[in-house]
C-alpha atoms as a PDB file:
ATOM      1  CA  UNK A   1      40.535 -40.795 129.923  1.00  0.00           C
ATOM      2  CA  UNK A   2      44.083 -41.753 129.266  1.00  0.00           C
ATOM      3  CA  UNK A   3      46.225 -44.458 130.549  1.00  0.00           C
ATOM      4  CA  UNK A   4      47.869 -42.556 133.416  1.00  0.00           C
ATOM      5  CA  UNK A   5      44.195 -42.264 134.949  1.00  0.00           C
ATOM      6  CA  UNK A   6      43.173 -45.368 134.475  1.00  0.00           C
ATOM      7  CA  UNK A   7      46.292 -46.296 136.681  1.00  0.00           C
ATOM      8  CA  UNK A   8      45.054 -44.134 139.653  1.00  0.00           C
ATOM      9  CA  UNK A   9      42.094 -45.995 140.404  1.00  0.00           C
ATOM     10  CA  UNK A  10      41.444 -49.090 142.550  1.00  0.00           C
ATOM     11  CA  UNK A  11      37.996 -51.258 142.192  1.00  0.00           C
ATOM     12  CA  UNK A  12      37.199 -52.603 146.063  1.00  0.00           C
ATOM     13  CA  UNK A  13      34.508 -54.623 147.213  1.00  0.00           C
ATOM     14  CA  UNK A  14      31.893 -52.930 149.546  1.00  0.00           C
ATOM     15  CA  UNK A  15      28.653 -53.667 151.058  1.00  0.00           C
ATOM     16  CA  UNK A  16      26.447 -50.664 149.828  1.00  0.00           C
ATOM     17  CA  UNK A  17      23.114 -50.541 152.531  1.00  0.00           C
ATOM     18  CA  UNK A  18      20.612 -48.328 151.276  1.00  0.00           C
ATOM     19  CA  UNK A  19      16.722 -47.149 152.198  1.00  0.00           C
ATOM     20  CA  UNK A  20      14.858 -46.500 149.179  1.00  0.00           C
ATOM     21  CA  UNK A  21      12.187 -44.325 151.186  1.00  0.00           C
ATOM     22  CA  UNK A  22      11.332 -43.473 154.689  1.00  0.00           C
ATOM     23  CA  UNK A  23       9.443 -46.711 155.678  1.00  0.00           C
ATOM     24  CA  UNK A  24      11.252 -48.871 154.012  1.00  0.00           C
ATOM     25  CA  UNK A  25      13.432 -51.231 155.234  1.00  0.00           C
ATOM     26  CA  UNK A  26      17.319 -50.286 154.444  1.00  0.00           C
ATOM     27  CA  UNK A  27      18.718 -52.980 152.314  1.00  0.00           C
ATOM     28  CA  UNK A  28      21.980 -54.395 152.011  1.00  0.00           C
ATOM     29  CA  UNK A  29      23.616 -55.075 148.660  1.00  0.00           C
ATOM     30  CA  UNK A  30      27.481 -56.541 148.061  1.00  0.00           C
ATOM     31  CA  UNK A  31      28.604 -54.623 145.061  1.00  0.00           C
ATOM     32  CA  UNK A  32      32.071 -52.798 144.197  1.00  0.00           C
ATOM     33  CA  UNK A  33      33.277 -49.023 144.087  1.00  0.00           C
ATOM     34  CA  UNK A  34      36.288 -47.343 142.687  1.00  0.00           C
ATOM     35  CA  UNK A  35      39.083 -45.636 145.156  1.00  0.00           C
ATOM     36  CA  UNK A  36      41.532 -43.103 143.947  1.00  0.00           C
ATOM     37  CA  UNK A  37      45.070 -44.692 144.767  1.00  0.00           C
ATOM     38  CA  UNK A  38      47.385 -43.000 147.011  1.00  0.00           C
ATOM     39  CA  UNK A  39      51.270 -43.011 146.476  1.00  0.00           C
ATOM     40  CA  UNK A  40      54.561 -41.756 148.271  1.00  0.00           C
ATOM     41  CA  UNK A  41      56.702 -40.087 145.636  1.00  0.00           C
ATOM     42  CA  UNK A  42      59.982 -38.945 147.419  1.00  0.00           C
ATOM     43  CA  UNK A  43      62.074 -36.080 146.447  1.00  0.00           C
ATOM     44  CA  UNK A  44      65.788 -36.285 146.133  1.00  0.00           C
ATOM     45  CA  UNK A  45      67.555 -32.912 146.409  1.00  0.00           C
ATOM     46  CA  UNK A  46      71.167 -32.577 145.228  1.00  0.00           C
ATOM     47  CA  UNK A  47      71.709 -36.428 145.682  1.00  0.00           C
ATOM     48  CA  UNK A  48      70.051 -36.167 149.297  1.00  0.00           C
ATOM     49  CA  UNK A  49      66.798 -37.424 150.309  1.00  0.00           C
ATOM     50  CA  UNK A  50      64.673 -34.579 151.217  1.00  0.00           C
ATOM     51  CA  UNK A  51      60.513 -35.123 151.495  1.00  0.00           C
ATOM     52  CA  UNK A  52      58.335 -37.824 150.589  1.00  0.00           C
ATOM     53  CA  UNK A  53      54.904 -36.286 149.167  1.00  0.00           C
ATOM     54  CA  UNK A  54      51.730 -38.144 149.002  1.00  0.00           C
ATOM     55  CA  UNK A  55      49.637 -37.791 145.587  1.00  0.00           C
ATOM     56  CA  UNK A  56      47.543 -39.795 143.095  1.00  0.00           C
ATOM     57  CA  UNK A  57      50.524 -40.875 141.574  1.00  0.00           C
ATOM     58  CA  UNK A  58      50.050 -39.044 137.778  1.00  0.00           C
ATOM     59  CA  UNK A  59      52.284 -35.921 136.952  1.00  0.00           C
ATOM     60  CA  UNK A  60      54.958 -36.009 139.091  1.00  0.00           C
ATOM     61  CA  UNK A  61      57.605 -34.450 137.375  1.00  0.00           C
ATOM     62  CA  UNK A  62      55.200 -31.358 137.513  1.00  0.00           C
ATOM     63  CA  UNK A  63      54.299 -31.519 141.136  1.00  0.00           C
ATOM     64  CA  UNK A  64      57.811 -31.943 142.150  1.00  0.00           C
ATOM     65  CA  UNK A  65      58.653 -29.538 140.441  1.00  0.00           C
ATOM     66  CA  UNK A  66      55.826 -27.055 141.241  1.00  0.00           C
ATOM     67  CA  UNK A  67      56.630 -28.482 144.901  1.00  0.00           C
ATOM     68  CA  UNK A  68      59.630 -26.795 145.124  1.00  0.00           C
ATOM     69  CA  UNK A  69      58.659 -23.793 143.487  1.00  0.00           C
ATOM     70  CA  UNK A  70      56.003 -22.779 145.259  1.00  0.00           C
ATOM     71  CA  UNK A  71      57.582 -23.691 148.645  1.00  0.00           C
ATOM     72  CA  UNK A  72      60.208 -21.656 147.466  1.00  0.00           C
ATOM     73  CA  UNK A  73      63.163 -24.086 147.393  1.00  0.00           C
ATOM     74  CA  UNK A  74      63.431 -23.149 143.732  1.00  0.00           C
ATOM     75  CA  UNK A  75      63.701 -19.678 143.262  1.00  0.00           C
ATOM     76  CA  UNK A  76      64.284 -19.356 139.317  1.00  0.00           C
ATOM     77  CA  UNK A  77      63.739 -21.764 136.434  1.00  0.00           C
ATOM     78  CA  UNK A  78      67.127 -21.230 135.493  1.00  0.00           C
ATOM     79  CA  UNK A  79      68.235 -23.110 138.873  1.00  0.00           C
ATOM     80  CA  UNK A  80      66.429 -26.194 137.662  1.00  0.00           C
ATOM     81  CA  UNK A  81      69.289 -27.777 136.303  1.00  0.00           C
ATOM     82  CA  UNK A  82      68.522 -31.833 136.243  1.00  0.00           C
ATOM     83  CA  UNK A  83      66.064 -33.806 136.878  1.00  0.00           C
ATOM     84  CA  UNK A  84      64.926 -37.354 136.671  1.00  0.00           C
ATOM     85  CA  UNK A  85      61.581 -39.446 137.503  1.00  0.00           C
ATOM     86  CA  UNK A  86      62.105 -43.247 138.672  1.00  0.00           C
ATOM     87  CA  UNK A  87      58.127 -43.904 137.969  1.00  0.00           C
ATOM     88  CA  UNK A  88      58.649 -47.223 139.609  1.00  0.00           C
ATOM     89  CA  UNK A  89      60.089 -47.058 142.662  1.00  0.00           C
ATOM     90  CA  UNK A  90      58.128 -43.543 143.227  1.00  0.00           C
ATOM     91  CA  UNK A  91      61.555 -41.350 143.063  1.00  0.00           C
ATOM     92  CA  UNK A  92      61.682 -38.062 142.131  1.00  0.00           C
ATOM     93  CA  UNK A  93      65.949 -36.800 141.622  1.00  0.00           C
ATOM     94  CA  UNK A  94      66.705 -33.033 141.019  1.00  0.00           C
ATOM     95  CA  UNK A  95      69.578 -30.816 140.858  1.00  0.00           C
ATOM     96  CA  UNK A  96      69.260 -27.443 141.932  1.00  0.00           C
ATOM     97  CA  UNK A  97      71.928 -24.548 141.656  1.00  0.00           C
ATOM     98  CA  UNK A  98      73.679 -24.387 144.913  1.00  0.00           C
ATOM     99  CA  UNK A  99      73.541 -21.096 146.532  1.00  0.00           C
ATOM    100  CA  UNK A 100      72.912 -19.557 149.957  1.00  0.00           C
ATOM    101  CA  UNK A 101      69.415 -19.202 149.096  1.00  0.00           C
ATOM    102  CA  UNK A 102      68.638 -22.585 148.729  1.00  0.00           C
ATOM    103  CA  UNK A 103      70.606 -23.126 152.424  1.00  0.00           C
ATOM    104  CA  UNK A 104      68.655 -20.618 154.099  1.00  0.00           C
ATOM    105  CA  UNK A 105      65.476 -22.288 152.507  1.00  0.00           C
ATOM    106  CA  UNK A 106      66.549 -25.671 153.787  1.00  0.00           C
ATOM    107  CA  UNK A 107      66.355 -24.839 157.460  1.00  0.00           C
ATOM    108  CA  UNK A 108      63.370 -22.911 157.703  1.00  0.00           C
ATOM    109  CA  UNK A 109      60.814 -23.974 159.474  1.00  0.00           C
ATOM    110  CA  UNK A 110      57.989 -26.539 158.451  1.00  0.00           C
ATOM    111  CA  UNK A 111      54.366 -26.126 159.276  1.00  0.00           C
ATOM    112  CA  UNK A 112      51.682 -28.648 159.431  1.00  0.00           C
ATOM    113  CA  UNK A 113      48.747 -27.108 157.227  1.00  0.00           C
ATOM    114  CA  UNK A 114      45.227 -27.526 157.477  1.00  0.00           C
ATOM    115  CA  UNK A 115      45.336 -29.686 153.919  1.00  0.00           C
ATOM    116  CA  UNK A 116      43.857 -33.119 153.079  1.00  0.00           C
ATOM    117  CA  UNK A 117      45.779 -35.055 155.516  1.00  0.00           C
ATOM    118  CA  UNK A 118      48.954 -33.491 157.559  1.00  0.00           C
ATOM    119  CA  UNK A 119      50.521 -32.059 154.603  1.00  0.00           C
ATOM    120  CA  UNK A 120      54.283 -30.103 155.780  1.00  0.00           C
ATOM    121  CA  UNK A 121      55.420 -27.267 154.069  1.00  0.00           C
ATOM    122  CA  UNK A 122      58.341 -25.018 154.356  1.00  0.00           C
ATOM    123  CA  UNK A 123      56.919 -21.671 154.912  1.00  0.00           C
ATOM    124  CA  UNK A 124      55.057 -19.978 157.945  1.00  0.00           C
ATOM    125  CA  UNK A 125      52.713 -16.860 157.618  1.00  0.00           C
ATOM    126  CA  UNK A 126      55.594 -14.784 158.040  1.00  0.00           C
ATOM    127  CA  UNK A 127      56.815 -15.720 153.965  1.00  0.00           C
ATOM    128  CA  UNK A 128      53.525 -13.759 153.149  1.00  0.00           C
ATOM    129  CA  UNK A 129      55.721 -10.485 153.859  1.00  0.00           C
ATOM    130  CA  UNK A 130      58.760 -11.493 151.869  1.00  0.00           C
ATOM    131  CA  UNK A 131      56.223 -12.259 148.992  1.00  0.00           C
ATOM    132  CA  UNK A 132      56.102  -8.662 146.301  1.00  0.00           C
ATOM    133  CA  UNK A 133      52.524  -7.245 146.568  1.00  0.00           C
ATOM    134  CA  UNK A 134      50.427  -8.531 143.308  1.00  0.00           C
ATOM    135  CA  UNK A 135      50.895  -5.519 140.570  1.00  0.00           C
ATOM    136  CA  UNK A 136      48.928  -7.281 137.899  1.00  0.00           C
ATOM    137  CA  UNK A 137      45.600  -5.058 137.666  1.00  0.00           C
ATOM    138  CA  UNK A 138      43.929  -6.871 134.643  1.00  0.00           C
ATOM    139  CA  UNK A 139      40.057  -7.462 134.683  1.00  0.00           C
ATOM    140  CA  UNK A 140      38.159 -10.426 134.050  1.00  0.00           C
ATOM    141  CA  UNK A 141      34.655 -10.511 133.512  1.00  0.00           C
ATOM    142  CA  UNK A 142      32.181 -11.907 135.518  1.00  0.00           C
ATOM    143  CA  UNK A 143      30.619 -14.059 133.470  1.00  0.00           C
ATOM    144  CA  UNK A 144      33.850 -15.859 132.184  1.00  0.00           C
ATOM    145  CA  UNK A 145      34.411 -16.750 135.593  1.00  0.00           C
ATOM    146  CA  UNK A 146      31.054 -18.319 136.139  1.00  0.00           C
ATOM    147  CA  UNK A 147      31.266 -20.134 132.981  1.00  0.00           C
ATOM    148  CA  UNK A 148      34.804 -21.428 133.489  1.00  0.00           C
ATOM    149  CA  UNK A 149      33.974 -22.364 137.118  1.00  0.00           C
ATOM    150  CA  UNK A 150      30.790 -24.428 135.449  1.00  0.00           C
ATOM    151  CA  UNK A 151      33.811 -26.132 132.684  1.00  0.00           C
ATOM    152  CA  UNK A 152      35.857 -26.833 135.357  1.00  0.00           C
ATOM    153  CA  UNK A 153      33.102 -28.949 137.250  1.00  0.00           C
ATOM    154  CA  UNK A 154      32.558 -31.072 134.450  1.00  0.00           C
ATOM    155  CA  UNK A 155      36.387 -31.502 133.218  1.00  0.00           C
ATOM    156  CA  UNK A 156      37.082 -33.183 136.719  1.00  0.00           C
ATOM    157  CA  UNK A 157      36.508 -36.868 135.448  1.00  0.00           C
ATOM    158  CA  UNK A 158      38.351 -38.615 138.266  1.00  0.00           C
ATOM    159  CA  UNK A 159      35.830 -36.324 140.967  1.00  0.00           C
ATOM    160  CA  UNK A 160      32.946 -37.728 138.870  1.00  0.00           C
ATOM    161  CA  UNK A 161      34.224 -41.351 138.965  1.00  0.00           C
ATOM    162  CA  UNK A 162      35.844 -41.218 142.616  1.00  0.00           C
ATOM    163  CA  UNK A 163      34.737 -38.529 144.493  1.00  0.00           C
ATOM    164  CA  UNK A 164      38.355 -38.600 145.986  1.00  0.00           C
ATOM    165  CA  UNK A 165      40.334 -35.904 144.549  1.00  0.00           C
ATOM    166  CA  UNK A 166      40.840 -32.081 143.756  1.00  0.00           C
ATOM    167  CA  UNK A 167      41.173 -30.468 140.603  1.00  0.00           C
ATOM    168  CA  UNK A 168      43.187 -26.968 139.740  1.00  0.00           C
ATOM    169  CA  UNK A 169      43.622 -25.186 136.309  1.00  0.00           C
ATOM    170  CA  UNK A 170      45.215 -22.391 135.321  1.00  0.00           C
ATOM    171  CA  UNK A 171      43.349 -20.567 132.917  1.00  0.00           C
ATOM    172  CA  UNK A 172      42.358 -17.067 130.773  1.00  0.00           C
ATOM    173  CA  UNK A 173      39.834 -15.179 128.934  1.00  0.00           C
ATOM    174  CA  UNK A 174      39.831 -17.975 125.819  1.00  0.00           C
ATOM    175  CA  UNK A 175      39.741 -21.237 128.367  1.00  0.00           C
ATOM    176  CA  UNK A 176      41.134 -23.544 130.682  1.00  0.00           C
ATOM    177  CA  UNK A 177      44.964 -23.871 129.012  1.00  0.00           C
ATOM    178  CA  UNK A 178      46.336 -26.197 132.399  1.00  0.00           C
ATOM    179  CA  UNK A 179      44.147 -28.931 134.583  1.00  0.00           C
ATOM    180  CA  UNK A 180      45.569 -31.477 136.782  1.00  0.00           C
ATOM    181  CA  UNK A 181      43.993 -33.685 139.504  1.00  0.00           C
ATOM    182  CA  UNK A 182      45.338 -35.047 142.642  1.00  0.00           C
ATOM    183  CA  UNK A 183      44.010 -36.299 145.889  1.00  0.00           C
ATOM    184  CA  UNK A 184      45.226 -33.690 147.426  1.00  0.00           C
ATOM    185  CA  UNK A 185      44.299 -29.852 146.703  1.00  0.00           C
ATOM    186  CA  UNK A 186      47.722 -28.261 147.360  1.00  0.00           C
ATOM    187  CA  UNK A 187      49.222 -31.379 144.963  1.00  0.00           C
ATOM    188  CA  UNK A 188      47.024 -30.301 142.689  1.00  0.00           C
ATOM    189  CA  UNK A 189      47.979 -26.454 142.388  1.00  0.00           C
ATOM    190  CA  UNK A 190      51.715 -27.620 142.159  1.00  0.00           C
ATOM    191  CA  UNK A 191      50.735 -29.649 139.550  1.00  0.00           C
ATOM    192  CA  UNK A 192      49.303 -26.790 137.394  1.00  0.00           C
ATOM    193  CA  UNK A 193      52.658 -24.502 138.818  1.00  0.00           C
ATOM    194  CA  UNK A 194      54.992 -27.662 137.718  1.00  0.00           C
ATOM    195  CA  UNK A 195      53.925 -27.504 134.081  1.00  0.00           C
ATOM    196  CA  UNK A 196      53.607 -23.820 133.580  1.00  0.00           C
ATOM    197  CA  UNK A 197      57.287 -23.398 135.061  1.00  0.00           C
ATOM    198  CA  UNK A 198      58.684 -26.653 132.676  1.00  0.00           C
ATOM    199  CA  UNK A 199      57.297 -25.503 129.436  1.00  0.00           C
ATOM    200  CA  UNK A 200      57.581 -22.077 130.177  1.00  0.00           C
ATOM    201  CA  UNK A 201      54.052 -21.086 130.229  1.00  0.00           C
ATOM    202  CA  UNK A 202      53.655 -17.100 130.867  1.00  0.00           C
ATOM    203  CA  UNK A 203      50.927 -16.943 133.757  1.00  0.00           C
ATOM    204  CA  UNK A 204      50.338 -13.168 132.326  1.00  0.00           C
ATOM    205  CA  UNK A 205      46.197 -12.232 132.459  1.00  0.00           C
ATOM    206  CA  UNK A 206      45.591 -15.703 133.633  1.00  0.00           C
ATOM    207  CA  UNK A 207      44.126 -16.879 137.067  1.00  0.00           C
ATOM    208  CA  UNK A 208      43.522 -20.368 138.977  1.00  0.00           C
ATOM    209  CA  UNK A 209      40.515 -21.793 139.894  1.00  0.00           C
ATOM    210  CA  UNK A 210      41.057 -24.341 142.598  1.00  0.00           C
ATOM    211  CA  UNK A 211      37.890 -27.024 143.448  1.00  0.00           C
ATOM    212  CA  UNK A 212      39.010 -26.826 147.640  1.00  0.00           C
ATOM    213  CA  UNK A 213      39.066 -24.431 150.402  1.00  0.00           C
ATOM    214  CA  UNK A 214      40.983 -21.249 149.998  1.00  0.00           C
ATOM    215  CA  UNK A 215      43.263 -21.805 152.783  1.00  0.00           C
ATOM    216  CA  UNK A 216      46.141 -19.245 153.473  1.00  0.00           C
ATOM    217  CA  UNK A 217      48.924 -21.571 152.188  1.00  0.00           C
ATOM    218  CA  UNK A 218      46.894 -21.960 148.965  1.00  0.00           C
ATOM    219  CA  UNK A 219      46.793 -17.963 148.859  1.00  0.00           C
ATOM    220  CA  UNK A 220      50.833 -17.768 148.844  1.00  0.00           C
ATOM    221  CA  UNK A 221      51.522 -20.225 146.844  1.00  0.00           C
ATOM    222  CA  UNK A 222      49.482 -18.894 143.950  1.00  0.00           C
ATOM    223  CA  UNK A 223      50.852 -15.240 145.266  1.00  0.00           C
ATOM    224  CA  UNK A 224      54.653 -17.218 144.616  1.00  0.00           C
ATOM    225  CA  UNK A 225      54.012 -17.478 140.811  1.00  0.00           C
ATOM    226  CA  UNK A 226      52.630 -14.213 140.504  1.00  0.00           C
ATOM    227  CA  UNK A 227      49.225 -14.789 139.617  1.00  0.00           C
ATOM    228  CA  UNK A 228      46.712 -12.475 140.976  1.00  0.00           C
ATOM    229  CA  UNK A 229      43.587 -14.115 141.366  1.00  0.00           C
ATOM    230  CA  UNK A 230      42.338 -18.116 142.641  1.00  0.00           C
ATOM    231  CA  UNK A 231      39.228 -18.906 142.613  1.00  0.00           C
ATOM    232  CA  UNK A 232      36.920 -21.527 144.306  1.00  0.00           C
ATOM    233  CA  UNK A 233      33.242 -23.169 144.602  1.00  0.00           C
ATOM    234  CA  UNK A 234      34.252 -23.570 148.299  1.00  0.00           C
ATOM    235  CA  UNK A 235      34.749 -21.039 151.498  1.00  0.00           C
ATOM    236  CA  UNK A 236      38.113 -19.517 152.385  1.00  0.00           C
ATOM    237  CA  UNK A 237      39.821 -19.009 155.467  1.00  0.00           C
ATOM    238  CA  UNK A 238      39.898 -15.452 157.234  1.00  0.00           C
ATOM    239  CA  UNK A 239      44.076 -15.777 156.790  1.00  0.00           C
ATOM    240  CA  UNK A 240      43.316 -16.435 153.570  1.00  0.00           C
ATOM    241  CA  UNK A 241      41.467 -13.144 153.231  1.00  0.00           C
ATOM    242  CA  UNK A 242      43.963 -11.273 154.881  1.00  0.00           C
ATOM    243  CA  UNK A 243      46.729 -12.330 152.996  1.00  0.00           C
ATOM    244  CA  UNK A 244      44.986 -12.076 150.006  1.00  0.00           C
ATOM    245  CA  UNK A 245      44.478  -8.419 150.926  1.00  0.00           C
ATOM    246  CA  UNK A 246      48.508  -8.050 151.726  1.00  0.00           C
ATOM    247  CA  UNK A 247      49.222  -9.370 148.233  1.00  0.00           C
ATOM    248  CA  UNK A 248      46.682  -7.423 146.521  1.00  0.00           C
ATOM    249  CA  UNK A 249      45.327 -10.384 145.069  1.00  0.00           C
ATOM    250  CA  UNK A 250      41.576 -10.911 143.958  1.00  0.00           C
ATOM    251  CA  UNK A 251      39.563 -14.282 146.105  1.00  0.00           C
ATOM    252  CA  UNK A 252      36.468 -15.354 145.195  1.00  0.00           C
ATOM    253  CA  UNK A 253      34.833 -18.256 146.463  1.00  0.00           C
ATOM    254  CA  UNK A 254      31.735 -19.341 146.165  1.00  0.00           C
ATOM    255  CA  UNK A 255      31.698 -19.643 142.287  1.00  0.00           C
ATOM    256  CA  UNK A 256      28.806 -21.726 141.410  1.00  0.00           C
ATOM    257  CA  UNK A 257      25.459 -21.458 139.536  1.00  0.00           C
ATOM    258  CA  UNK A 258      24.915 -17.876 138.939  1.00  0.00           C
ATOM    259  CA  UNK A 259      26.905 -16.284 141.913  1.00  0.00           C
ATOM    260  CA  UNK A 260      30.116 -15.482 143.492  1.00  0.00           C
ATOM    261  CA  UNK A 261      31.845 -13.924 146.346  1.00  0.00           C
ATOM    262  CA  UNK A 262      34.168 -11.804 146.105  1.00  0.00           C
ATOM    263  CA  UNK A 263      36.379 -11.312 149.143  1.00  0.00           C
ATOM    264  CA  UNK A 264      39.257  -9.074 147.808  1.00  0.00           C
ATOM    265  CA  UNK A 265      40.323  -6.938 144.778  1.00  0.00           C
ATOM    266  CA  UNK A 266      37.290  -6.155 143.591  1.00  0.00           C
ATOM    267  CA  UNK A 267      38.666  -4.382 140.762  1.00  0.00           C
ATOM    268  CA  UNK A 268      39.680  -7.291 138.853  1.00  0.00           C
ATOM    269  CA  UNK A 269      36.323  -8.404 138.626  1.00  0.00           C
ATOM    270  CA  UNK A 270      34.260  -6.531 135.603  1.00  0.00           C
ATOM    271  CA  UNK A 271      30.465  -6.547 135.344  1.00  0.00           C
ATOM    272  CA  UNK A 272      29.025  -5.681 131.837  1.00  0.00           C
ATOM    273  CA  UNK A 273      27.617  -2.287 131.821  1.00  0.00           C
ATOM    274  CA  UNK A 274      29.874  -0.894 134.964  1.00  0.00           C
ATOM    275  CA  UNK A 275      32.091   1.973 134.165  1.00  0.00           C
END
């Protein structure tokens, strides 16, 4: 674990009661726990304060960054044109191309999303049909997925230690290339978006695999960066699936032990021994 993890956790005291069997008497024991640490980091947009964001505090140039992309507030990479991370007073400044894009994107509307907490975004359901269809048709095999679903379990050493965050990676047929963790599951996905958009990371044959719900803002903003297929161990929504289907994009949940569901695109999914 390096130092920036270390610096996301907070030891509390607690009062643990426990029942070691069912007629015995529950017990209580003064003892401590660890608590992921939650932190504003606020986003200034061409000099102007714009959103504060609530996260774990580690990564933040990428999940402002992947913040804006995937909200679509930054449309190109080339657009990116400054930025700058104030670490210590949890300030995040960036200067975007001005155009009438990024006006119009401004004064849409926010939504509150069914995320950890109240999280606000910029897009309704209606940015699904402004999204392009996924063209990608690559497969990947089934038993890749299962195996990089069990990887991605154990990489999540924060989960392990906390039990308070999410995890998301980006990854293909050779491994898991990107993996960030935040307390929050859409903070984690920008996370992965962030550094994939910084150091130019193609996001050709590659798909996420996300440790929360597949909720319908978590299918467009992996739909933004073109990537055709997220995976979970959890349920999605019946949005979700719908949009999924919209975008052609491939949603599996469910991807644990030995099994999967697959809820859309089909296609991209290959079983040994299938035509």
């Amino acid at each position: 674990m390096n130092l920036e993890q270390q610096n996301v956790k907070h030891t509390c005291s607690i009062m643990r009661i426990q029942q070691e069997g069912p007629l015995a008497r529950p017990v209580a024991i003064e003892t401590s726990d660890e608590v992921i640490m939650e932190k504003p980091l606020t986003i200034f947009l061409n000099e102007q304060e714009w959103i504060t964001l609530l996260s774990s505090g580690t990564a933040m140039e990428y999940l402002a960054v992947g913040f804006l992309y995937s909200e679509g507030i930054l449309l190109r990479r080339e657009d990116l044109l400054n930025y700058y991370l104030d670490s210590d007073e949890g300030k995040f400044h960036v200067q975007l191309k001005e155009n009438p894009e990024l006006k119009t994107r401004l004064k849409g509307k926010r939504a509150v999303t069914t995320g950890c907490g109240k999280g606000t975004v910029f897009f309704d359901v209606l940015d699904a049909l402004t999204t392009q269809p996924i063209k990608n048709q690559y497969k990947i095999p089934f038993d890749v997925i299962l195996q990089l679903s069990s990887a991605f379990q154990k990489r999540s050493i924060l989960f392990q230690e906390t039990g308070g965050v999410h995890a998301c990676a980006l990854c293909d047929i050779s491994g898991i290339q990107l993996f960030h963790e935040d307390v929050g599951r859409h903070n984690a996905l920008d996370k992965v978006v962030g550094e994939a958009l910084i150091k130019d990371i193609s996001v050709d044959e590659k798909w996420l695999i996300t440790s929360g719900r597949l909720s319908s803002e978590m299918v467009i903003k992996t739909a933004r960066y073109g990537i055709a297929t997220l995976i979970s161990r959890s349920a999605p929504t019946n949005l979700a699936v719908e949009l999924a289907t919209q975008l052609n994009m491939t949603l599996i949940g469910f991807a644990r032990g030995n099994r999967m569901n697959i809820y859309t695109g089909r296609e991209r999914v290959f079983i040994k021994g299938e035509e």
